[in-house]
C-alpha atoms as a PDB file:
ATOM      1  CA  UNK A   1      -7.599  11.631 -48.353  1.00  0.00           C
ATOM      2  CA  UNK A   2      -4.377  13.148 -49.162  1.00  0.00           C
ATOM      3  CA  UNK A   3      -0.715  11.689 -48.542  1.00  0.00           C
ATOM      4  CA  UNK A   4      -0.187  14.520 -46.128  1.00  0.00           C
ATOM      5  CA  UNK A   5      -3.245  13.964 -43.587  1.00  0.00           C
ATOM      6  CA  UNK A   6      -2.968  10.593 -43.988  1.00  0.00           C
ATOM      7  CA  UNK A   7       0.520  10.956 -42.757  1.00  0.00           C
ATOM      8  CA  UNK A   8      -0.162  13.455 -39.523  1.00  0.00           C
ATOM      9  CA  UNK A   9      -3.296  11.202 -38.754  1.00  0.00           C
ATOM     10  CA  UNK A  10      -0.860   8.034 -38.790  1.00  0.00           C
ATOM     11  CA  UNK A  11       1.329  10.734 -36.973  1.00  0.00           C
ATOM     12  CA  UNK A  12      -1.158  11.602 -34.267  1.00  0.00           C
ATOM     13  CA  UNK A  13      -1.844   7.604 -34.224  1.00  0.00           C
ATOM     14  CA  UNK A  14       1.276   7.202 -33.035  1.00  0.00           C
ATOM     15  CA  UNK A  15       1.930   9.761 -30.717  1.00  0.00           C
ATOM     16  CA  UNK A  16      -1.930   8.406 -29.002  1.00  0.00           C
ATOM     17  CA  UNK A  17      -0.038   4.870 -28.847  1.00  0.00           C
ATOM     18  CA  UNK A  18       3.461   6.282 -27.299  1.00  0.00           C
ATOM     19  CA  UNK A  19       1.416   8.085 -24.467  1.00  0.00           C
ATOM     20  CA  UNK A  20      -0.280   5.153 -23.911  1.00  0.00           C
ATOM     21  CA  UNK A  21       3.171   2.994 -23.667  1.00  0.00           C
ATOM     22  CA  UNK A  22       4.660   5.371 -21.755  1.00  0.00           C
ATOM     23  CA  UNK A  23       1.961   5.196 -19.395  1.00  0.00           C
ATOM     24  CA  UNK A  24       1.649   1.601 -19.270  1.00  0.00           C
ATOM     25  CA  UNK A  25       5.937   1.768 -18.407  1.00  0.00           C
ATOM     26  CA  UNK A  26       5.054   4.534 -15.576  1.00  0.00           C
ATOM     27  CA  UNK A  27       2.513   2.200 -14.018  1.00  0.00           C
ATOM     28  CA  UNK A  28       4.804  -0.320 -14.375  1.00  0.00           C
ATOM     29  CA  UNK A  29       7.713   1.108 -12.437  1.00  0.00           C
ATOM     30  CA  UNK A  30       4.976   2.355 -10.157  1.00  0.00           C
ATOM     31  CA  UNK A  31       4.280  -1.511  -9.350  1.00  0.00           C
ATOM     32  CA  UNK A  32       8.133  -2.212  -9.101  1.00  0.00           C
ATOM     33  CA  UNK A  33       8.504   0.047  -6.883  1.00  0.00           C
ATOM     34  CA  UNK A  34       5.010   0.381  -4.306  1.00  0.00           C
ATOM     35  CA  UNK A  35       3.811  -3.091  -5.095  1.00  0.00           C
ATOM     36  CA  UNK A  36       5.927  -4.656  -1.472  1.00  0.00           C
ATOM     37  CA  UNK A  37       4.676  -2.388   0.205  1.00  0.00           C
ATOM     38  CA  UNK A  38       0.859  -2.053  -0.984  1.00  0.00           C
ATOM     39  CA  UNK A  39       0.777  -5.324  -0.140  1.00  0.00           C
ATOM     40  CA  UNK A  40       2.237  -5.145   3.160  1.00  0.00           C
ATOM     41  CA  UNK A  41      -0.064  -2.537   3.898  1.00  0.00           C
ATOM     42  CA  UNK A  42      -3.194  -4.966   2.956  1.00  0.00           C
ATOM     43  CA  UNK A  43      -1.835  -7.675   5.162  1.00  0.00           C
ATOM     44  CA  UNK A  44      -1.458  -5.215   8.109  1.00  0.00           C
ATOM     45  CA  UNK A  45      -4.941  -4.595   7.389  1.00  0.00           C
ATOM     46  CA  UNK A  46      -6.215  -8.365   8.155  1.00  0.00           C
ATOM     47  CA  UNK A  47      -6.454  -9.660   4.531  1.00  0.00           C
ATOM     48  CA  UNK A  48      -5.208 -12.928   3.849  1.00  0.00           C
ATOM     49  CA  UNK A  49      -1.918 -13.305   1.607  1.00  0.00           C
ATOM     50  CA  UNK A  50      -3.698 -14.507  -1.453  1.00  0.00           C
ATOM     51  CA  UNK A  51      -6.033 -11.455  -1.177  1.00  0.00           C
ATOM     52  CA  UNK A  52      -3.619  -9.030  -0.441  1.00  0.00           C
ATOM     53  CA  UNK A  53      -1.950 -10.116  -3.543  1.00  0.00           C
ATOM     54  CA  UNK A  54      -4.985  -9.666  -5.724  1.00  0.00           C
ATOM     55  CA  UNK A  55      -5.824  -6.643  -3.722  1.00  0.00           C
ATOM     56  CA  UNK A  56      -2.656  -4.931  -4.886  1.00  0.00           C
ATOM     57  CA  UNK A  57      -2.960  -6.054  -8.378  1.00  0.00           C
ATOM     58  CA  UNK A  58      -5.846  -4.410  -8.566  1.00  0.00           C
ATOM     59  CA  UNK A  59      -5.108  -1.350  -6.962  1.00  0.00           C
ATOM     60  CA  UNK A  60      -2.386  -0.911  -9.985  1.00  0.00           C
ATOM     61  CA  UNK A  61      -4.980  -1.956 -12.621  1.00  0.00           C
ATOM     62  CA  UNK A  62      -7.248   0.659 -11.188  1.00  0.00           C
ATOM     63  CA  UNK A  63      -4.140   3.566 -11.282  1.00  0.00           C
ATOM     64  CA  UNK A  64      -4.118   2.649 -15.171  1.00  0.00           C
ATOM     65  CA  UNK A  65      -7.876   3.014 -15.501  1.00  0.00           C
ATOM     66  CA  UNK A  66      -7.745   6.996 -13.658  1.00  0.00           C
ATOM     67  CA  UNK A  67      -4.254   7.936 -15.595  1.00  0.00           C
ATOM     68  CA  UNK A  68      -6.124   6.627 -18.859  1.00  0.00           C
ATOM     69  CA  UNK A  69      -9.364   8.096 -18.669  1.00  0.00           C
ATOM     70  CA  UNK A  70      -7.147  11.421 -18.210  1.00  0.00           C
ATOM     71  CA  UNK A  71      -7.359  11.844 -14.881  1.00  0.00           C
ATOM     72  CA  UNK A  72      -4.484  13.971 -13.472  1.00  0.00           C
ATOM     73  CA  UNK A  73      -3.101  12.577 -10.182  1.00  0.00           C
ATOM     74  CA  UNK A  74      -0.859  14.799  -7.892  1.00  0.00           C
ATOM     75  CA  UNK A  75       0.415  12.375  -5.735  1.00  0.00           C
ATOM     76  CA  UNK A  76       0.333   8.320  -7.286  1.00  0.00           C
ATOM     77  CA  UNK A  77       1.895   6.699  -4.295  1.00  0.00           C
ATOM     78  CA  UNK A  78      -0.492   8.462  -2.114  1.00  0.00           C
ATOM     79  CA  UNK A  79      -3.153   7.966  -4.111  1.00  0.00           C
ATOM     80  CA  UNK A  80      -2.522   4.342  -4.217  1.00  0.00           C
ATOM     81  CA  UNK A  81      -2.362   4.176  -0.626  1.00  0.00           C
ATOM     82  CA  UNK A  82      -5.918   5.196  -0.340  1.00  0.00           C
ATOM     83  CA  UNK A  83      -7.522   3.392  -2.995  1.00  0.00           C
ATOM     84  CA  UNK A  84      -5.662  -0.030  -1.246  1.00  0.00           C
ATOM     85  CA  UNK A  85      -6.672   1.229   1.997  1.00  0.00           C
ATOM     86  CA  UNK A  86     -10.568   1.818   0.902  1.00  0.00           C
ATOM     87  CA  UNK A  87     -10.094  -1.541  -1.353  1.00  0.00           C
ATOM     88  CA  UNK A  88      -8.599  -3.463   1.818  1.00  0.00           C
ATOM     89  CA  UNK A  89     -11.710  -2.373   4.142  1.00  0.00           C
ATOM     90  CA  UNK A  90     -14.201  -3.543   1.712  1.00  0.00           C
ATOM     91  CA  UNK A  91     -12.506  -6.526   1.228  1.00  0.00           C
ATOM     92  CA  UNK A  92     -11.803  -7.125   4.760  1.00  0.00           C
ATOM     93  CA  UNK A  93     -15.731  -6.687   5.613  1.00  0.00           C
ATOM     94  CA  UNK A  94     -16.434  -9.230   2.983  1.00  0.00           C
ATOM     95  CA  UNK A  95     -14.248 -11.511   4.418  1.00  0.00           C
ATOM     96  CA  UNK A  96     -15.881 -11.482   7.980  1.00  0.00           C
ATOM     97  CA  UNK A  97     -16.869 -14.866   8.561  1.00  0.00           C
ATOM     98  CA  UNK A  98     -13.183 -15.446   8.289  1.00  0.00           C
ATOM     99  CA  UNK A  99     -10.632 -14.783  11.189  1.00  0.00           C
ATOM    100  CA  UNK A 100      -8.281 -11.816   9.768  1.00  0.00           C
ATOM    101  CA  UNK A 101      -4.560 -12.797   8.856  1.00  0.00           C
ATOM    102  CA  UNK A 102      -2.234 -13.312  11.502  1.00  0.00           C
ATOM    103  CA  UNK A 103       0.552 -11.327  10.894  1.00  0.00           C
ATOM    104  CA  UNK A 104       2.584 -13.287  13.340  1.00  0.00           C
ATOM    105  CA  UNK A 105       1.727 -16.682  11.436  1.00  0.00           C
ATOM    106  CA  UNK A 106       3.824 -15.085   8.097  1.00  0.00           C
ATOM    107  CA  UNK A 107       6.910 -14.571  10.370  1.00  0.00           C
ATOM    108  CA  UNK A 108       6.924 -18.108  11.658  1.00  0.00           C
ATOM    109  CA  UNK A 109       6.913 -19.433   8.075  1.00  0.00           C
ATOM    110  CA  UNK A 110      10.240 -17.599   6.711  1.00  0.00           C
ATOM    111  CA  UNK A 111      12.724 -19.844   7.443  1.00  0.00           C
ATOM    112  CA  UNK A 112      15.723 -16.980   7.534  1.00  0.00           C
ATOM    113  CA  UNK A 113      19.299 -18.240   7.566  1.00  0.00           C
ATOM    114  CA  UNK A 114      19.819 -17.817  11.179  1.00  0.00           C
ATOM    115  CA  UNK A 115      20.999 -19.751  13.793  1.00  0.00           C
ATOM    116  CA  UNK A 116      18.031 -21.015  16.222  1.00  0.00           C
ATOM    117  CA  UNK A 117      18.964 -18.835  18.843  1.00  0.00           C
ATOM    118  CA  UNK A 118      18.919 -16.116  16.379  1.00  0.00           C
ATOM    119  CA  UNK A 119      15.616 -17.002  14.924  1.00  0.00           C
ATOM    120  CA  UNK A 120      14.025 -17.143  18.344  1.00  0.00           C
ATOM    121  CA  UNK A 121      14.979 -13.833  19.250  1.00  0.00           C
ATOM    122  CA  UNK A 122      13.941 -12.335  16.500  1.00  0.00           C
ATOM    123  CA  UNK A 123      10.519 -13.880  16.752  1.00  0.00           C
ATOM    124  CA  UNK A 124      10.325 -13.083  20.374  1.00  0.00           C
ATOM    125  CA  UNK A 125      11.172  -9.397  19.143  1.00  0.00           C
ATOM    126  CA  UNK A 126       8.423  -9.290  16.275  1.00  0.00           C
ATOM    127  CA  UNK A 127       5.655 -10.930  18.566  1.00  0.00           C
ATOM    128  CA  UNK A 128       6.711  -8.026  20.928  1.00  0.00           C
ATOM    129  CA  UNK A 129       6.299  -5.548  18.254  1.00  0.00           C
ATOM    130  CA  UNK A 130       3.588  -7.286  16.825  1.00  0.00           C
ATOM    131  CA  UNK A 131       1.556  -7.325  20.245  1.00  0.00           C
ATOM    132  CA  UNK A 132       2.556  -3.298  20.674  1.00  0.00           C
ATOM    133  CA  UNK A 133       1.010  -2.217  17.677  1.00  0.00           C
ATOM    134  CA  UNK A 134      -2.322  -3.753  18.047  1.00  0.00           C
ATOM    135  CA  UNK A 135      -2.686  -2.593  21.386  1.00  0.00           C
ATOM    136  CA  UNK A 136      -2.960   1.108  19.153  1.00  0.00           C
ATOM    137  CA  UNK A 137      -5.999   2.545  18.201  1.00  0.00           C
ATOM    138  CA  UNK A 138      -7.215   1.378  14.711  1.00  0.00           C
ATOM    139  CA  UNK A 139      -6.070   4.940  13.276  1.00  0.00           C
ATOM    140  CA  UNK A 140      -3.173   5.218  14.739  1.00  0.00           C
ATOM    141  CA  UNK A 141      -1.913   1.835  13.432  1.00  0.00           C
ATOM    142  CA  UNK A 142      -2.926   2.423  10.346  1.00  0.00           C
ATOM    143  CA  UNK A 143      -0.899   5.990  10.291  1.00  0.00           C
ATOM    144  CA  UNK A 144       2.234   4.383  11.650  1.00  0.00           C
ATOM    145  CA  UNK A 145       2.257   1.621   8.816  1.00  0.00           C
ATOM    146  CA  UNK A 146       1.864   4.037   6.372  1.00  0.00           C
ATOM    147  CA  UNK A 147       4.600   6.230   7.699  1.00  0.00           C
ATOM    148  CA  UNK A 148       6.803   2.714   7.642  1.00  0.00           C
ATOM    149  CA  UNK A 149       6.301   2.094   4.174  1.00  0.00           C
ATOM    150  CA  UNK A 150       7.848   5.875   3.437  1.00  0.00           C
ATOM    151  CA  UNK A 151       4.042   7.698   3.342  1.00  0.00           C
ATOM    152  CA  UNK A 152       4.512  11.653   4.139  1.00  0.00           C
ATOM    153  CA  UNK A 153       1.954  13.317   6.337  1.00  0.00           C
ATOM    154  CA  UNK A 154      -0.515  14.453   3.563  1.00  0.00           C
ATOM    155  CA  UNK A 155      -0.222  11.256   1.461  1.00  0.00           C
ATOM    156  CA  UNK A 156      -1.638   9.502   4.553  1.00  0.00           C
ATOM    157  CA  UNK A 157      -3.733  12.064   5.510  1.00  0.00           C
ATOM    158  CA  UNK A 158      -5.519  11.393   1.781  1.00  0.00           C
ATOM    159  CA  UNK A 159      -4.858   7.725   2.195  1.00  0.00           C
ATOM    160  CA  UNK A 160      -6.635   7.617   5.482  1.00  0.00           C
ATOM    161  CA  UNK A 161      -9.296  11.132   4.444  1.00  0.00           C
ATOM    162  CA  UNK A 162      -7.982  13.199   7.682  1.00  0.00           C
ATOM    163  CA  UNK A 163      -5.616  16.100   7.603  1.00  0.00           C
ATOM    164  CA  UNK A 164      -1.914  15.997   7.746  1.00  0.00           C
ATOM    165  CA  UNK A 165      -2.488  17.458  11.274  1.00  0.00           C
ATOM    166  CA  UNK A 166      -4.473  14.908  12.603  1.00  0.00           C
ATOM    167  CA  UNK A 167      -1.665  12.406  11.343  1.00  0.00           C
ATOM    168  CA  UNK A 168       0.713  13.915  13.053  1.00  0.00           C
ATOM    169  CA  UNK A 169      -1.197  13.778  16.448  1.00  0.00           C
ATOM    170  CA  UNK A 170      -2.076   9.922  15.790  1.00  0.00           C
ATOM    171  CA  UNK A 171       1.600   9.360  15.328  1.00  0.00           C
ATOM    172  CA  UNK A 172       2.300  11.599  18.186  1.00  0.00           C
ATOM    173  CA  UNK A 173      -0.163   9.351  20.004  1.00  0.00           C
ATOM    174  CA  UNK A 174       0.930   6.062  18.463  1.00  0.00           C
ATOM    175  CA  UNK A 175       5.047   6.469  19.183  1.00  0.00           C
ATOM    176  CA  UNK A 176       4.215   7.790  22.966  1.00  0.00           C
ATOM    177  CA  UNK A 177       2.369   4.513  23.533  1.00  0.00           C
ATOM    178  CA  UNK A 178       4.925   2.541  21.737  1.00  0.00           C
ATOM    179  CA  UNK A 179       7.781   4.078  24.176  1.00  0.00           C
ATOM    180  CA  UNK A 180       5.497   3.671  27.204  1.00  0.00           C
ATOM    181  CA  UNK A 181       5.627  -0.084  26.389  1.00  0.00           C
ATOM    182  CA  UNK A 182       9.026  -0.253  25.945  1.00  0.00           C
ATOM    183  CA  UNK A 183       9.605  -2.419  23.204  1.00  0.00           C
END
């Protein structure tokens, strides 16, 4: 082999493993950035903490797997989204000889740096909330959590496999039973 091919094969060596590091830093801001809220999504979804964690770890690992294989994907966050919203189901039915997590259990373990007054109120608030949103319809939960965590209309219209229209009227839905309640 000559000094030359040798060199643009070492070359094109390179280049492979830079793509791949570059990808392995996208991911990894990807994770910085969604991995809060992937995981708050699985919990609102009834998984226990330590499964939501591995849930979400997972749903990253997977993102690598796609991008690697070549994959192109439009829209990562909202692909994410889906994949943790598909992985969280699965899980979830798995896990049904188990009550689902109780959402309101996590707030009454933070011990904020409030006075008690304070902290009462704002549990009193979150139970309110708390109570309000599972009185929604499954889907239109699951639409208004994924429009908290920053999720446009189509991205949760893929997350959830309904149209961008169809989120819109679930949200429509979900915020006019929210005021009816008056939270």
């Amino acid at each position: 082999m000559s000094s030359y091919s040798l060199g643009k094969e070492l070359s094109a060596l390179a280049g492979r493993e830079h793509a791949a590091m570059t990808l392995q830093d996208q991911v990894a801001q990807l994770f910085q950035e969604a991995r809060d809220d992937v995981y708050r999504y699985l919990l609102s979804l009834g998984l226990h903490p330590p499964q939501a964690q591995e849930a979400a770890q997972e749903v990253f690992l997977r993102l690598y797997v796609t991008l690697k294989k070549g994959e192109d994907i439009q829209n990562p966050r909202g692909w994410i989204f889906r994949v943790a919203h598909n992985l969280g189901l699965k899980i979830r039915a798995k896990q049904s000889t188990l009550a689902p997590f109780d959402a309101e259990l996590e707030l009454k373990l933070r011990s904020p740096d409030l006075n008690p007054e304070q902290n009462l109120l704002e549990r009193e608030q979150n139970i309110r909330f708390h109570q309000a949103i599972q009185a929604l319809s499954e889907q239109q939960r699951r639409c208004l959590l994924l429009r908290l965590e920053g999720l446009r209309y189509p991205e949760i219209g893929s997350a959830l496999g309904i149209s961008a229209s169809a989120v819109g009227e679930f949200l429509r839905r979900a915020i006019a039973r929210l005021k009816k309640g008056e939270l």
